[in-house]
N, C-alpha and C. Protein backbone atom coordinates (compact mmCIF):
# COMPACT_ATOMS: atom_id res chain seq x y z
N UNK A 1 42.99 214.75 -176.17
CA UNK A 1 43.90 214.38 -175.09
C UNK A 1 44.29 215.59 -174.29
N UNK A 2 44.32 216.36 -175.22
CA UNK A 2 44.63 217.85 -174.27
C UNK A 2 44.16 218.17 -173.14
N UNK A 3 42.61 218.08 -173.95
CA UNK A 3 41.51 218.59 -172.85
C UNK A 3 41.53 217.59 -171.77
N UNK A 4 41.11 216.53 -171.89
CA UNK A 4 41.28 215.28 -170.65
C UNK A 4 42.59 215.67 -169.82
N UNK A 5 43.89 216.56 -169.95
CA UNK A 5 44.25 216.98 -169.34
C UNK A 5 44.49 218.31 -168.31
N UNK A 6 43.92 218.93 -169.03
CA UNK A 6 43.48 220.19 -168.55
C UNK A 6 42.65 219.54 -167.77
N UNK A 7 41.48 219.61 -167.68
CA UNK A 7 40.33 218.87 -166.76
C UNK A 7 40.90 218.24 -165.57
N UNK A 8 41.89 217.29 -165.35
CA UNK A 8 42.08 216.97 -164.95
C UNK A 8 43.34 217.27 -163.88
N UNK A 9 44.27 218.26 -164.37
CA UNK A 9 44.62 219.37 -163.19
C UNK A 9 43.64 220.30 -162.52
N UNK A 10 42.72 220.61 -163.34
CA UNK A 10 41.94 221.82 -162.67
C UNK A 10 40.84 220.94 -161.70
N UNK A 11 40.71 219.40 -161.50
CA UNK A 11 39.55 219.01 -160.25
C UNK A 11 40.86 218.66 -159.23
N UNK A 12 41.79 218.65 -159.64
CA UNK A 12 43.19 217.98 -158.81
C UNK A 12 43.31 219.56 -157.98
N UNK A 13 43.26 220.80 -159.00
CA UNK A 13 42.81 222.02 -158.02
C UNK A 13 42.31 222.10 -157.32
N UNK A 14 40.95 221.99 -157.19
CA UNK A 14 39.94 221.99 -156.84
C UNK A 14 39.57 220.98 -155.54
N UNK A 15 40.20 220.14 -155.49
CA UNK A 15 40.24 219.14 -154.26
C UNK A 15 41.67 220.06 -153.08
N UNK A 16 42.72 220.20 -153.98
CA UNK A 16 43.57 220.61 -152.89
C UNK A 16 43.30 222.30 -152.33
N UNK A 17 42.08 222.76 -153.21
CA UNK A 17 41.65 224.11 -152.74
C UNK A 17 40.41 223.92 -151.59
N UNK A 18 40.22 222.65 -151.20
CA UNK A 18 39.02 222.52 -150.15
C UNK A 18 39.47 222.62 -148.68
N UNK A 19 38.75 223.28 -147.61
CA UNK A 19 39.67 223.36 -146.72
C UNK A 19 39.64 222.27 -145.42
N UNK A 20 40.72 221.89 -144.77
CA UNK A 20 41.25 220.64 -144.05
C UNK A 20 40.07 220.49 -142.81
N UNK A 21 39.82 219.29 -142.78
CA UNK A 21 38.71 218.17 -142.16
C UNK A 21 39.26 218.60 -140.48
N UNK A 22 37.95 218.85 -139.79
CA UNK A 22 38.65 218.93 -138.28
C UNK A 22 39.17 217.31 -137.40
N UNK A 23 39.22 217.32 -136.35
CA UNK A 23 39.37 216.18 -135.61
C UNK A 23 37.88 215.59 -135.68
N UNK A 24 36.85 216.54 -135.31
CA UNK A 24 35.95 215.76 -135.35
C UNK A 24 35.25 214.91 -136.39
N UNK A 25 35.13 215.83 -137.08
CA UNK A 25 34.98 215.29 -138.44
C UNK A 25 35.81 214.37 -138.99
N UNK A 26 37.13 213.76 -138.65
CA UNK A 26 37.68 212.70 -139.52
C UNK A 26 37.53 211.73 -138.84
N UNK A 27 36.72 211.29 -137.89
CA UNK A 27 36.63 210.13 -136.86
C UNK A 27 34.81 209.68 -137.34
N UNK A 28 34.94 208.46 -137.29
CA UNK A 28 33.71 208.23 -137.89
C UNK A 28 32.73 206.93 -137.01
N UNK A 29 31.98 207.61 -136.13
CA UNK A 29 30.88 207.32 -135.07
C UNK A 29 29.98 206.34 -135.36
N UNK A 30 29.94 204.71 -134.89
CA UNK A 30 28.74 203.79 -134.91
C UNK A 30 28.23 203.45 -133.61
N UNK A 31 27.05 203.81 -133.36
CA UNK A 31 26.78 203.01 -131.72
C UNK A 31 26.34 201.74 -131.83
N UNK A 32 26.95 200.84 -131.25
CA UNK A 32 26.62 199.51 -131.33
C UNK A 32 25.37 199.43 -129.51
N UNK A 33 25.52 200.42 -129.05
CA UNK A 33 25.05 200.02 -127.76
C UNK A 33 23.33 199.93 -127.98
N UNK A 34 22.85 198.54 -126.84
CA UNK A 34 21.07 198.26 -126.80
C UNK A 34 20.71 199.37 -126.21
N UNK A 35 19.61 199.52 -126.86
CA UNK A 35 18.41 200.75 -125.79
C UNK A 35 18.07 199.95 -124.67
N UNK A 36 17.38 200.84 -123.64
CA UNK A 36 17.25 199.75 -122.86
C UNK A 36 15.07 199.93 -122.85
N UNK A 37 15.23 198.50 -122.89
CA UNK A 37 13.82 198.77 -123.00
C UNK A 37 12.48 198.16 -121.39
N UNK A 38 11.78 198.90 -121.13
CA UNK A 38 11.66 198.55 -119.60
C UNK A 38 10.62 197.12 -119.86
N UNK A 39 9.78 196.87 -120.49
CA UNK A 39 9.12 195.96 -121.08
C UNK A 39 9.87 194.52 -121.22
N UNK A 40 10.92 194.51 -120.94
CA UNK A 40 11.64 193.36 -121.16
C UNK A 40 12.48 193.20 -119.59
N UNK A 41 12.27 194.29 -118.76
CA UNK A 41 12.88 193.67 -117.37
C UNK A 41 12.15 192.88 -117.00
N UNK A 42 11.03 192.84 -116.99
CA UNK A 42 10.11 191.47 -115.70
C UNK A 42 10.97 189.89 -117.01
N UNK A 43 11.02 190.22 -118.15
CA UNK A 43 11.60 188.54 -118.72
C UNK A 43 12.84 188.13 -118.19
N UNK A 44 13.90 188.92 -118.02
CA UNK A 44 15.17 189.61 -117.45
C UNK A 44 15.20 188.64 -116.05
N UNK A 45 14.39 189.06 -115.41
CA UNK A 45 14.01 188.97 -114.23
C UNK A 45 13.78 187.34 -113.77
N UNK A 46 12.72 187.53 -114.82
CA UNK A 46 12.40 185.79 -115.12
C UNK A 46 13.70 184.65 -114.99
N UNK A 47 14.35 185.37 -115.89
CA UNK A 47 15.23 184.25 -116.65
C UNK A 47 16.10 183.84 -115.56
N UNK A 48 16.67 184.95 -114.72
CA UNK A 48 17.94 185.04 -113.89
C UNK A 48 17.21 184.08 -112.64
N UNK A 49 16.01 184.31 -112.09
CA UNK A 49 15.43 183.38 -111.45
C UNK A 49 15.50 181.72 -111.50
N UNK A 50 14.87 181.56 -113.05
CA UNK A 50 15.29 180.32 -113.25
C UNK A 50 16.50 179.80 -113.22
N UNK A 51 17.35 180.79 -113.57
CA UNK A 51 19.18 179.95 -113.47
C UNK A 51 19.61 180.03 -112.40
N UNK A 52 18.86 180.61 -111.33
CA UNK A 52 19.24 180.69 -109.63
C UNK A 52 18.46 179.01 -108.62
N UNK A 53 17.03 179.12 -109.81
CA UNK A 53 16.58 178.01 -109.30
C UNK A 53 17.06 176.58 -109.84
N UNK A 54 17.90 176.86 -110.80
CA UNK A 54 18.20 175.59 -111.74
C UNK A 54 19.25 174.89 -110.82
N UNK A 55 19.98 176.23 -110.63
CA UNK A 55 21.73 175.54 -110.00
C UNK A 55 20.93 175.21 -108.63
N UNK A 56 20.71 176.04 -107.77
CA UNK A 56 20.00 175.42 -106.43
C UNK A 56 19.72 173.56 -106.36
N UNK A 57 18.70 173.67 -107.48
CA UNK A 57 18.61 172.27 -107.85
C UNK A 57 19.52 171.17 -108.33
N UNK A 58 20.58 171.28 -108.66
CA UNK A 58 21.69 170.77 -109.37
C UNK A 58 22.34 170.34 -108.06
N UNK A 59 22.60 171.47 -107.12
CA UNK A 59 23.58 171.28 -106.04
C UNK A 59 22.62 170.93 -105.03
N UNK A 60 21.71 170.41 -105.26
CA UNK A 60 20.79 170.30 -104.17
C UNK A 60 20.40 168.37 -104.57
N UNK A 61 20.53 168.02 -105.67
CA UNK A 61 20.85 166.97 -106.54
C UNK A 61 22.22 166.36 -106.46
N UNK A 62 23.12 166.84 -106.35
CA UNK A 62 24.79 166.71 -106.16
C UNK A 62 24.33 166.17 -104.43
N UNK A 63 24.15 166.94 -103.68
CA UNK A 63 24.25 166.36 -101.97
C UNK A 63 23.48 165.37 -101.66
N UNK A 64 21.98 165.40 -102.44
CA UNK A 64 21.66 164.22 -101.96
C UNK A 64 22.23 162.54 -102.70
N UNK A 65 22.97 162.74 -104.14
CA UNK A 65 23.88 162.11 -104.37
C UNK A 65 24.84 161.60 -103.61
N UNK A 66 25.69 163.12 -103.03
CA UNK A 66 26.61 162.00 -101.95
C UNK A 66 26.28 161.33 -100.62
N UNK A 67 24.97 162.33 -100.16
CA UNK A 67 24.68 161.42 -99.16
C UNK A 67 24.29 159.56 -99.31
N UNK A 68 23.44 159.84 -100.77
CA UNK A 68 23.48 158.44 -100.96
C UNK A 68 24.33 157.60 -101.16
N UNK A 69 25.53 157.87 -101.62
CA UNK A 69 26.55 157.31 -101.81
C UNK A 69 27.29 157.15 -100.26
N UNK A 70 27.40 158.09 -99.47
CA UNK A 70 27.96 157.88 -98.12
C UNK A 70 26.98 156.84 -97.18
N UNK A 71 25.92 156.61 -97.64
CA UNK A 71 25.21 155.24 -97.13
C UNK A 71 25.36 154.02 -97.84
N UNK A 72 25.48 154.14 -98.97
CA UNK A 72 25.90 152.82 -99.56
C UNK A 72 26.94 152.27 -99.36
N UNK A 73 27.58 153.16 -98.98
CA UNK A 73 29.09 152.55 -98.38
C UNK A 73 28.81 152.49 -96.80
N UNK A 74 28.04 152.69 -95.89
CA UNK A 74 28.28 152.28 -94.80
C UNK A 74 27.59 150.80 -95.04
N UNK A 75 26.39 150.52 -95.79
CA UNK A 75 25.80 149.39 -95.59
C UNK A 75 26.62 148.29 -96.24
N UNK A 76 27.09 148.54 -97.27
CA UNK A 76 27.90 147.69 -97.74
C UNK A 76 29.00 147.37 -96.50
N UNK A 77 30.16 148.12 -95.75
CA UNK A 77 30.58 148.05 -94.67
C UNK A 77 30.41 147.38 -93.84
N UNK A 78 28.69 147.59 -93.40
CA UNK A 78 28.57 146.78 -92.54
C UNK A 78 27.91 145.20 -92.99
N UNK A 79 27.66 145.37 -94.02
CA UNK A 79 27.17 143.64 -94.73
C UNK A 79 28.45 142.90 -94.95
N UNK A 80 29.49 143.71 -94.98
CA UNK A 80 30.55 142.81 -95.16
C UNK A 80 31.10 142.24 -93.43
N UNK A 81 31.06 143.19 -92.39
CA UNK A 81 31.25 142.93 -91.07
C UNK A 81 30.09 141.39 -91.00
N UNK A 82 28.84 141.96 -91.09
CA UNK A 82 28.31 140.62 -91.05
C UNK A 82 28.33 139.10 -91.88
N UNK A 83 28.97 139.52 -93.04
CA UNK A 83 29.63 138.24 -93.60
C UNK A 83 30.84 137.94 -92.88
N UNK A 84 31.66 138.80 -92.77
CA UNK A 84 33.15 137.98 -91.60
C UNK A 84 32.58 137.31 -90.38
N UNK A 85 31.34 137.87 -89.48
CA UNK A 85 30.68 137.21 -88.80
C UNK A 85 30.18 135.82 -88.51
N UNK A 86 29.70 135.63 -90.45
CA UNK A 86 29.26 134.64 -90.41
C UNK A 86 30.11 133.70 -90.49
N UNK A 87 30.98 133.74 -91.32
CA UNK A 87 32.75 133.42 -91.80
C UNK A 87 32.62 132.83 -90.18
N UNK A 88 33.09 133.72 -89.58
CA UNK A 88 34.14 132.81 -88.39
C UNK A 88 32.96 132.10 -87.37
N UNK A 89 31.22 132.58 -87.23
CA UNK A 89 30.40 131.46 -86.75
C UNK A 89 30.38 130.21 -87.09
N UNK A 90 30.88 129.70 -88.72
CA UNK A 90 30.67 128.77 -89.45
C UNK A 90 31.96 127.86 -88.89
N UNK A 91 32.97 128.64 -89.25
CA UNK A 91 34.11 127.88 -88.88
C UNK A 91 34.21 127.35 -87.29
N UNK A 92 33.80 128.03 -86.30
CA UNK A 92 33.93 127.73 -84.89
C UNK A 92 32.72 126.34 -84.48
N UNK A 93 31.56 126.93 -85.52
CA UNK A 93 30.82 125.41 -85.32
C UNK A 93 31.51 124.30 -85.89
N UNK A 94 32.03 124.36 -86.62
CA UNK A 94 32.59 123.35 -87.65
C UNK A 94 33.77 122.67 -86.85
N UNK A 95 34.32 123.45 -85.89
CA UNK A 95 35.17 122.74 -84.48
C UNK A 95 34.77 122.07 -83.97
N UNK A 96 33.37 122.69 -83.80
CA UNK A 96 32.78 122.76 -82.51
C UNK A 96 31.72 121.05 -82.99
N UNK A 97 31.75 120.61 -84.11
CA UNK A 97 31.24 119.59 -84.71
C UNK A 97 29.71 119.85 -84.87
N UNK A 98 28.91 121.24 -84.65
CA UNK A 98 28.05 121.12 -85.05
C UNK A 98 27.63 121.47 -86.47
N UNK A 99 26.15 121.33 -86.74
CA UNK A 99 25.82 121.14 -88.17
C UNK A 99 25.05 122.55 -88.07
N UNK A 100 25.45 124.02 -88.92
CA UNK A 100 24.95 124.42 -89.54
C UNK A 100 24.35 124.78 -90.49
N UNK A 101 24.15 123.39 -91.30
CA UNK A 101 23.66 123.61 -93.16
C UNK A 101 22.43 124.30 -92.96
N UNK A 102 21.78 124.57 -94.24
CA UNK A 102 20.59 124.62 -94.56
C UNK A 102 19.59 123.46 -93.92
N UNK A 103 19.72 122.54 -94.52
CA UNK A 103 18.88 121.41 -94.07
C UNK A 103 19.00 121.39 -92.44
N UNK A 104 20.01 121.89 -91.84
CA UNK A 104 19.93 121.38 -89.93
C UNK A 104 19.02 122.91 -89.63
N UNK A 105 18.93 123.72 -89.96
CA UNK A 105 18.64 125.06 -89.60
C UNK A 105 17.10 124.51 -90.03
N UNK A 106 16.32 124.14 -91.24
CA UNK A 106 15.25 124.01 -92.13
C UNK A 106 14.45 122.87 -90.41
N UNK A 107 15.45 122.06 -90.27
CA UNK A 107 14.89 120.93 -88.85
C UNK A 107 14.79 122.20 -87.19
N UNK A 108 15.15 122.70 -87.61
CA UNK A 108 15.81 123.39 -85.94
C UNK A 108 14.42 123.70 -85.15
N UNK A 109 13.32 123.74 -85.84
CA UNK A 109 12.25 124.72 -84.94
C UNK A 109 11.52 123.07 -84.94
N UNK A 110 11.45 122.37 -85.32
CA UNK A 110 10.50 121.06 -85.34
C UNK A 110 11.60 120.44 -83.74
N UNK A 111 12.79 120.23 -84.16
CA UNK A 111 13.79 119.88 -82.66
C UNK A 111 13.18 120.80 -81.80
N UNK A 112 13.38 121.71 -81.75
CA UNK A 112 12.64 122.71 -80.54
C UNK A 112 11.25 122.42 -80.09
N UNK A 113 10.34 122.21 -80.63
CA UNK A 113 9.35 122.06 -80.49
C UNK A 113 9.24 120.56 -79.65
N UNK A 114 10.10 119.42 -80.42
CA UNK A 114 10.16 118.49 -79.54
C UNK A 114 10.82 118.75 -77.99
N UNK A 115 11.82 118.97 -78.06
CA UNK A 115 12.36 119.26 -76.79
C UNK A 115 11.21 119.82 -75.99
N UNK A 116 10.62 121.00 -75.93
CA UNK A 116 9.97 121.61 -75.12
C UNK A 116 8.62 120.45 -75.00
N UNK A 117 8.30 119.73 -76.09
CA UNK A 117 7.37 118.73 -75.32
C UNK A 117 8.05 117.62 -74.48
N UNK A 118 9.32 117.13 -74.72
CA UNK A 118 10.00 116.42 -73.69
C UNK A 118 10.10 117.28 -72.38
N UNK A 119 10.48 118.04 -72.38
CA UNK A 119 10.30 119.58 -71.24
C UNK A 119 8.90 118.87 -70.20
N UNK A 120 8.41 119.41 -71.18
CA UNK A 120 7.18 119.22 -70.21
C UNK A 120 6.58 118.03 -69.95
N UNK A 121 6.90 117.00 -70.83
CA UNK A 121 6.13 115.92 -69.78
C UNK A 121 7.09 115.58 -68.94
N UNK A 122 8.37 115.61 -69.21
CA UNK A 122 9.29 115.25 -67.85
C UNK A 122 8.79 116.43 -66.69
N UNK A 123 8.37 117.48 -66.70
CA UNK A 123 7.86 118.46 -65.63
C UNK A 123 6.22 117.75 -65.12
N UNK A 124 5.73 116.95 -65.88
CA UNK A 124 4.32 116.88 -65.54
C UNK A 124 4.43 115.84 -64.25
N UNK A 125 2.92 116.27 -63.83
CA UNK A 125 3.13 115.33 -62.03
C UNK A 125 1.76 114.33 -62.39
N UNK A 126 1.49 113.03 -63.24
CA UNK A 126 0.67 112.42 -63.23
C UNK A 126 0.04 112.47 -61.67
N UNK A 127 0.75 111.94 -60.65
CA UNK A 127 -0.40 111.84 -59.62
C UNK A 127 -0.86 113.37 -58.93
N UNK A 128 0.01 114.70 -59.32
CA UNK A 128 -1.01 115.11 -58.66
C UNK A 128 -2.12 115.62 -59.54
N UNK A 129 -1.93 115.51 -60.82
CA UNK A 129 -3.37 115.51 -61.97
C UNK A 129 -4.36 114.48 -61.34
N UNK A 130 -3.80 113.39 -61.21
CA UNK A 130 -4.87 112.45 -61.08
C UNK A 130 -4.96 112.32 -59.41
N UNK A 131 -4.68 112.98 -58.86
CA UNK A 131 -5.32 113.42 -57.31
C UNK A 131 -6.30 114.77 -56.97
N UNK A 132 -6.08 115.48 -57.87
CA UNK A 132 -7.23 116.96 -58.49
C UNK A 132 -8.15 116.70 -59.16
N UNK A 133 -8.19 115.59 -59.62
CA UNK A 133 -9.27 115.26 -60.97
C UNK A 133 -10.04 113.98 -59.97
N UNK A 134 -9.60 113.18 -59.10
CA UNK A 134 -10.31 112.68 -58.24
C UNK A 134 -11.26 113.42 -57.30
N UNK A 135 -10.67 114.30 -57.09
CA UNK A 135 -11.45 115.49 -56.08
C UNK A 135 -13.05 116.17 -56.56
N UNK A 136 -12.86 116.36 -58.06
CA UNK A 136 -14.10 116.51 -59.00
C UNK A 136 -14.80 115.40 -59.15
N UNK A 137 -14.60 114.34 -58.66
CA UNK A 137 -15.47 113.35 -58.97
C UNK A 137 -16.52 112.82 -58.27
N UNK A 138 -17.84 112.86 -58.55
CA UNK A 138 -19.15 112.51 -57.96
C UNK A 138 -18.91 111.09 -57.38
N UNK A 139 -19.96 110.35 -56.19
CA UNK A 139 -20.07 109.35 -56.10
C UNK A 139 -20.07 108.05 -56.97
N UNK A 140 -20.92 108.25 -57.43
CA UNK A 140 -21.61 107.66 -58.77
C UNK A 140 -21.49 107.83 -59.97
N UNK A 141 -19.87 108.04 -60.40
CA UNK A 141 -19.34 108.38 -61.77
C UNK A 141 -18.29 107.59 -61.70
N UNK A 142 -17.64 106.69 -62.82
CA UNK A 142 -16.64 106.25 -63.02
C UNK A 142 -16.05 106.30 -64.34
N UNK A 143 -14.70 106.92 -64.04
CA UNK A 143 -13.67 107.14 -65.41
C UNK A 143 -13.35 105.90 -65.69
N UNK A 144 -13.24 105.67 -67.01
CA UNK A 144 -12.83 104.68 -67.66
C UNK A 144 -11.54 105.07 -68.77
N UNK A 145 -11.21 106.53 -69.36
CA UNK A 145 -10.72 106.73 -69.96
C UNK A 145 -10.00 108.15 -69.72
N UNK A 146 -8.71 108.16 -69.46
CA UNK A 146 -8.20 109.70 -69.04
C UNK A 146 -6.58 109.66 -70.22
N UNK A 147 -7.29 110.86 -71.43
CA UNK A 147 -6.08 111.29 -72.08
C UNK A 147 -5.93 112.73 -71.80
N UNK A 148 -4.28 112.75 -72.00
CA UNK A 148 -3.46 114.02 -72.27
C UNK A 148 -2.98 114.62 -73.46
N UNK A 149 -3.18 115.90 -74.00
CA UNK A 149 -2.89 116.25 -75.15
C UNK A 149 -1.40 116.58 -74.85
N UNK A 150 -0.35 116.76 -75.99
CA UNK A 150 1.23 116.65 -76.04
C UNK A 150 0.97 118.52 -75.23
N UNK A 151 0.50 118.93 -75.37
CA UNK A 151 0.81 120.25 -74.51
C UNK A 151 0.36 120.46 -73.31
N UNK A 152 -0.18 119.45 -72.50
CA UNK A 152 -0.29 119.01 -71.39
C UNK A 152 -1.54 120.08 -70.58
N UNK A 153 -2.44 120.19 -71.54
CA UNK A 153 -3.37 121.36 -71.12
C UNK A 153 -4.63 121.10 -70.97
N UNK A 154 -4.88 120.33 -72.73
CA UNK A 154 -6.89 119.38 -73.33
C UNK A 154 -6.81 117.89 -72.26
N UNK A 155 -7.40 117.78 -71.77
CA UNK A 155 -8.07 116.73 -70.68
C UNK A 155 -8.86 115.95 -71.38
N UNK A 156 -9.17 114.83 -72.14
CA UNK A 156 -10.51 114.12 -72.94
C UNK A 156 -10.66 113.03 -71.77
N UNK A 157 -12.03 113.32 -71.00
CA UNK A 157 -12.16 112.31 -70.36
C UNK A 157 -13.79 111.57 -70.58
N UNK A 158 -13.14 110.18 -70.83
CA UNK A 158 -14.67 108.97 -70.92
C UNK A 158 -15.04 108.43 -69.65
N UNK A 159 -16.37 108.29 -69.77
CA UNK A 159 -16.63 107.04 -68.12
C UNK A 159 -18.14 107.08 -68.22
N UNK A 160 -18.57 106.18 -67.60
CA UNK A 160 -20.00 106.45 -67.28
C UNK A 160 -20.40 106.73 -65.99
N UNK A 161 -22.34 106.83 -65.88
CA UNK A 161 -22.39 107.57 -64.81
C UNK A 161 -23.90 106.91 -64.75
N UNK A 162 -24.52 106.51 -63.31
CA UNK A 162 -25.52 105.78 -63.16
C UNK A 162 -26.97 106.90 -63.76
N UNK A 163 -26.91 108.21 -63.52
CA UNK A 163 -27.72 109.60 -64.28
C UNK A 163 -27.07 110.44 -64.95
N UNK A 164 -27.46 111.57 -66.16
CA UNK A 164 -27.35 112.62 -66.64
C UNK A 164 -26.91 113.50 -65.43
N UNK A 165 -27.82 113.22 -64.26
CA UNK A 165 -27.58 114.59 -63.09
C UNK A 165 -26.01 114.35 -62.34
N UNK A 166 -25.88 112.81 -62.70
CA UNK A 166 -24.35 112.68 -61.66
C UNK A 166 -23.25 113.23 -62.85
N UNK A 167 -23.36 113.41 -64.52
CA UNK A 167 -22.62 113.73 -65.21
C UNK A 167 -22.39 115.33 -65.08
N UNK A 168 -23.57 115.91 -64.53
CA UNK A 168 -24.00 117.52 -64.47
C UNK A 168 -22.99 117.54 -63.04
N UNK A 169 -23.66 117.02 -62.26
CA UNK A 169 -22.69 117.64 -61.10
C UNK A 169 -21.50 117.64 -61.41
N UNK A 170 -20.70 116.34 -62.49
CA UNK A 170 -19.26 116.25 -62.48
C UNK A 170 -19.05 117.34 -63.64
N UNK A 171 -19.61 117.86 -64.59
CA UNK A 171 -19.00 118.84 -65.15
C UNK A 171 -18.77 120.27 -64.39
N UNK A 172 -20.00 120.32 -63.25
CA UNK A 172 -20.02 121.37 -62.24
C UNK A 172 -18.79 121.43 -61.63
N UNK A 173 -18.51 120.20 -60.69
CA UNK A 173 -17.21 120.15 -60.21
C UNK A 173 -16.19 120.51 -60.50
N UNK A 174 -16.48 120.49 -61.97
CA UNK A 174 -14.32 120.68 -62.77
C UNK A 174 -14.51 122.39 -63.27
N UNK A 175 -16.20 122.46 -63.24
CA UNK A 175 -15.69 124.29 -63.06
C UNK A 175 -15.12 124.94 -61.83
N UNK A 176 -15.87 124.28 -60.97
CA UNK A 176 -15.60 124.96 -59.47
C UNK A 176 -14.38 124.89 -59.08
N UNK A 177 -13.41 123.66 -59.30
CA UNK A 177 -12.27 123.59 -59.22
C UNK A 177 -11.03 124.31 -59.43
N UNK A 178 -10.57 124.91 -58.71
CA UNK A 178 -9.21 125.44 -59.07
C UNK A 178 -8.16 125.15 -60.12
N UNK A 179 -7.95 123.79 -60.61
CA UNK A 179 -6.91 123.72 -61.74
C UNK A 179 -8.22 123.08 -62.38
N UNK A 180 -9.12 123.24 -62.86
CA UNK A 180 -9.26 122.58 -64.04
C UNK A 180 -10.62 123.81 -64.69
N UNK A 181 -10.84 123.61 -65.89
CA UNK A 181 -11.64 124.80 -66.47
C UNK A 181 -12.18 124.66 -67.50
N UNK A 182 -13.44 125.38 -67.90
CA UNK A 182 -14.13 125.36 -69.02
C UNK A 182 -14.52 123.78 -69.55
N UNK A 183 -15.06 122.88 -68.61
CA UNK A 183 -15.38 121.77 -69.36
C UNK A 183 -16.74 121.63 -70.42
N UNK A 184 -16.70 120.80 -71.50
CA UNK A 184 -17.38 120.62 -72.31
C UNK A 184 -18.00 119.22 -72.12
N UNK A 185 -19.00 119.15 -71.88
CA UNK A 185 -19.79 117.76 -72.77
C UNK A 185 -19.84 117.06 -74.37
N UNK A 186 -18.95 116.66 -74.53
CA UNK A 186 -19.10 116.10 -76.01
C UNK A 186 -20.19 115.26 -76.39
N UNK A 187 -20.66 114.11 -75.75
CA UNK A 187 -21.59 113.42 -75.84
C UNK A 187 -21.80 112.50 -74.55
N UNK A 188 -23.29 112.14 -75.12
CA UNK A 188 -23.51 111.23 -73.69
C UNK A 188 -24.54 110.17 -74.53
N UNK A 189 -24.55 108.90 -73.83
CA UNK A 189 -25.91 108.07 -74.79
C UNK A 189 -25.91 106.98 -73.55
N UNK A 190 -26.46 106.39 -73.83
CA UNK A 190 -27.35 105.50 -72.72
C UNK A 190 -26.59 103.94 -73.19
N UNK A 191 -25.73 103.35 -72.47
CA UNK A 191 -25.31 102.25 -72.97
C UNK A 191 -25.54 101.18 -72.82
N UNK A 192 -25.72 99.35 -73.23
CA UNK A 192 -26.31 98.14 -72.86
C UNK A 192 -26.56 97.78 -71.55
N UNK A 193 -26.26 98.18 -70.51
CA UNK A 193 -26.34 98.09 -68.99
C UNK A 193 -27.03 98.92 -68.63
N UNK A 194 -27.58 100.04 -69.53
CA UNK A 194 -28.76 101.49 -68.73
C UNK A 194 -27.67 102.29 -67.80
N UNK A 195 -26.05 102.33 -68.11
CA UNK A 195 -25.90 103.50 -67.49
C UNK A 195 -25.61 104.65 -68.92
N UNK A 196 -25.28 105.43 -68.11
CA UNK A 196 -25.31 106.49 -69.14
C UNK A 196 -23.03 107.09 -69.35
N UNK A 197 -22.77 106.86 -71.21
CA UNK A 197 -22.17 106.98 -71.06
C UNK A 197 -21.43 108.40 -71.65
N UNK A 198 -20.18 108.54 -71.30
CA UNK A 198 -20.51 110.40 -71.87
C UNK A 198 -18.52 110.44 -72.06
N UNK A 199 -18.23 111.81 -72.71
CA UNK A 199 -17.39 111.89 -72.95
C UNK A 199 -17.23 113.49 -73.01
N UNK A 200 -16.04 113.80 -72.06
CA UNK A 200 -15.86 115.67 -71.65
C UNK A 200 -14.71 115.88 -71.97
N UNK A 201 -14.53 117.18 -72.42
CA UNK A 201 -12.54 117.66 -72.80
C UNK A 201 -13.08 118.92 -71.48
N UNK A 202 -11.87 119.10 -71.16
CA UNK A 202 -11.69 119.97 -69.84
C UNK A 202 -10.34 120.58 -70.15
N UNK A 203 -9.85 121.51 -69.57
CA UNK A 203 -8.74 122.61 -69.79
C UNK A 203 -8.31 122.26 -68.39
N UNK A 204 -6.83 122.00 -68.18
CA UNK A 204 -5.99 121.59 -66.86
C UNK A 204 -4.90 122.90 -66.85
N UNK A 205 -5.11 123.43 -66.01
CA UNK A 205 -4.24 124.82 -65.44
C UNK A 205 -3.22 124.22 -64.53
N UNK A 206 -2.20 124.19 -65.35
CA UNK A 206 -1.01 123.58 -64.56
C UNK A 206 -0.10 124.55 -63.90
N UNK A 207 0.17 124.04 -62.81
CA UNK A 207 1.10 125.73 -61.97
C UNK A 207 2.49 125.71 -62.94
N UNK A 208 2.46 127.53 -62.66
CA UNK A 208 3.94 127.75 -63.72
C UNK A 208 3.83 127.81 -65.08
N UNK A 209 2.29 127.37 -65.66
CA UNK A 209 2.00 127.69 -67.22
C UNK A 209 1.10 128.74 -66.81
């Protein structure tokens, strides 16, 4: 026990006989800082690019967002203007006692269509058709049959004719003629009496059509 004490003042010496640590020396130095390495700028480079091109895109994604949104709201806007439209058309006919359903709208173009053929045959001038169409007519030809198509245009006319040549001249005639055009021969045949009978559609150019 002795000795373990002796020993043990004399390193307790021996420490307080060492001489005192400077400033520099009692401060104790880690560098945490990266090298810089040049091999890794072009990735550097890279990267910052892409996050320049990313956001670009984002906010370039964001505007055309609101633009779409600032059109959806005008169309909606205006689909609703045209429903109040329809709103108060409906109601003013509905005064007005006419019929806008489905079903009167589904009829509307067939009514039209009639009308404009009432139109026109109340506009048509039977005699002076049948004072122009006399004018084309050979000696020796007689109509027996004169129709009008509802659009007041196809001419189908029957008759006979004592020759083929008096049917020729009369199709000649209705070319030469001023209102009438493009006639056709449909048929012709030789009937129980030996005249010859025939049947022509002709195109009538009515003034004002």
């Amino acid at each position: 026990m002795a000795r373990t004490g002796v020993r043990s003042r004399q390193l307790l010496k021996s420490i307080l006989s060492l001489p005192p640590l400077s400033d520099a020396d009692e401060q104790f130095h880690i560098n945490l800082s990266s090298r810089y390495r040049t091999v890794t700028a072009p990735f550097r480079l890279l990267l910052i690019s892409s996050c320049a091109v990313l956001v670009c895109g984002v906010l370039w994604d964001m505007k055309q967002g609101l633009l779409v949104h600032q059109e959806t709201q005008m169309i909606e806007a205006e689909l609703n203007r045209v429903r109040q439209l329809d709103r108060t058309l409906m109601e003013e006919a509905e005064r007005e006692g006419i019929d806008l359903s489905e079903e009167a709208l589904k009829r509307l173009p067939f009514e039209v269509e009639l009308a404009n053929q009432l139109l026109e045959k109340r506009t048509f001038s039977w005699t002076k058709f049948l004072t122009e169409l006399e004018q084309a007519i050979p000696p020796r030809l007689a109509l027996s049959s004169v129709r009008l198509d509802q659009s007041g245009k196809t001419v189908q006319l029957a008759g006979t004719a004592i020759s083929l040549e008096d049917i020729t001249a009369f199709t000649v005639g209705l070319q030469e003629h001023a209102t009438f055009k493009d006639p056709v021969l449909a048929q012709h045949r030789v009937g129980p009496n030996g005249l010859v009978e025939f049947d022509i559609t002709v195109q009538y150019r009515r003034e004002g059509v």
